[in-house]
Protein backbone atom coordinates (compact mmCIF):
# COMPACT_ATOMS: atom_id res chain seq x y z
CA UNK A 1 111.12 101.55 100.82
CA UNK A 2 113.31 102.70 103.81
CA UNK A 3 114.56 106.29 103.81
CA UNK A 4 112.01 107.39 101.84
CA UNK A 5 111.67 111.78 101.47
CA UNK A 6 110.05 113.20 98.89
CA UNK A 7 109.40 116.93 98.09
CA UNK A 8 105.26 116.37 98.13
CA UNK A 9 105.65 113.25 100.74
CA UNK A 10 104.05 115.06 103.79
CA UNK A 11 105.20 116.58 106.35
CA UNK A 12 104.44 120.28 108.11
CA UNK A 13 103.11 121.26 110.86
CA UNK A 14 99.71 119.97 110.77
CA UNK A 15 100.65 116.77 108.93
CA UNK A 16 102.52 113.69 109.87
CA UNK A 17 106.38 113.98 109.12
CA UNK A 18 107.61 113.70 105.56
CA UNK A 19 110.62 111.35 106.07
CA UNK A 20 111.43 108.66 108.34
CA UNK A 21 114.58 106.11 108.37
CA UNK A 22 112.38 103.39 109.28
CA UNK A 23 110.98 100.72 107.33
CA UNK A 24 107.20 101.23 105.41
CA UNK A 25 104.09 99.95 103.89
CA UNK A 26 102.64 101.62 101.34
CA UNK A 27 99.95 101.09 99.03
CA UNK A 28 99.64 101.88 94.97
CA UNK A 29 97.01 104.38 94.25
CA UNK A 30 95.58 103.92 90.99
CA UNK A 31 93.22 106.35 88.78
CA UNK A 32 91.08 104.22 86.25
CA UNK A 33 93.58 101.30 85.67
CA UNK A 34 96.55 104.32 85.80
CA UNK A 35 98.89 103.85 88.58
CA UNK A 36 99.43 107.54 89.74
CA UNK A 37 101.53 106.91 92.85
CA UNK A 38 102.13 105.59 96.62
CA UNK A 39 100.66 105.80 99.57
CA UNK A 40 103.05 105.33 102.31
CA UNK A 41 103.16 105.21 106.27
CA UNK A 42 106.19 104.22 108.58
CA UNK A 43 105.87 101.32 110.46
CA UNK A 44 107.91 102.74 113.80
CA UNK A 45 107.05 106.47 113.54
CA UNK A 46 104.77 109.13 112.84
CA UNK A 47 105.69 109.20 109.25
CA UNK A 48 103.57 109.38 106.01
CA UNK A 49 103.08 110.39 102.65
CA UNK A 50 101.89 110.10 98.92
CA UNK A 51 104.59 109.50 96.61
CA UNK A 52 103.25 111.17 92.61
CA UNK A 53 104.00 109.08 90.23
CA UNK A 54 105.65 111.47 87.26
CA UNK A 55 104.29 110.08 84.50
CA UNK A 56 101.03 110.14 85.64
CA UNK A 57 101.06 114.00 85.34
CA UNK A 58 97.92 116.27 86.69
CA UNK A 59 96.12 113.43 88.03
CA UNK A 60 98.89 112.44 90.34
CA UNK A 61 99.03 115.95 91.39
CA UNK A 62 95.45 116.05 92.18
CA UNK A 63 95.67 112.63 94.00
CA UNK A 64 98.43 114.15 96.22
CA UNK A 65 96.21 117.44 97.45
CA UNK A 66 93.29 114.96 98.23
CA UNK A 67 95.99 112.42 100.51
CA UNK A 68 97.38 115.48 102.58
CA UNK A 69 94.06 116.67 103.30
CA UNK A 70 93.17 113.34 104.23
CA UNK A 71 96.21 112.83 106.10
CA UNK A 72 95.74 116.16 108.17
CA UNK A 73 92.10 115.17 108.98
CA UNK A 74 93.58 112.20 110.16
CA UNK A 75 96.20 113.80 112.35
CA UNK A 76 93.54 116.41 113.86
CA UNK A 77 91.90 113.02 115.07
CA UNK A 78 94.20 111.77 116.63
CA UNK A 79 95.21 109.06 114.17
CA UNK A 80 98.44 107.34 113.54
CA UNK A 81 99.64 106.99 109.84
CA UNK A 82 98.72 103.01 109.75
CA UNK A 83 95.40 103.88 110.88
């Protein structure tokens, strides 16, 4: 995944960017056996994010507002995205 932007990615002022052109890791998040989406964080930058998965409808949704709050408590403390 390199290049990766996506409307609910992240980004804003108190979260880490949304986009990067670097290269990531990122991690499946799954919701009882249901893959929902992606949790992502650039390697080189400040960049992260939670990718929905669209199939996985409402849940994903709710999975998303949970990782950017998590992500902006993370930022507040000083945290990169790997961390």
């Amino acid at each position: 995944m390199s290049g990766i932007s996506a409307s609910r990615a992240g980004g804003g002022p108190d979260d880490y960017p949304g986009t990067t052109s670097s290269a990531v890791c990122y991690l499946p998040v799954a919701l009882i056996g249901i893959l929902i989406g992606y949790l992502w964080a650039a390697e080189t930058d400040d960049a992260a994010g939670f990718v929905e998965r669209p199939a996985a409808g409402g849940p994903a949704a709710v999975a998303g507002a949970e990782w950017a709050r998590r992500r902006r408590q993370a930022k507040r403390e000083g945290l990169s995205p790997m961390d």
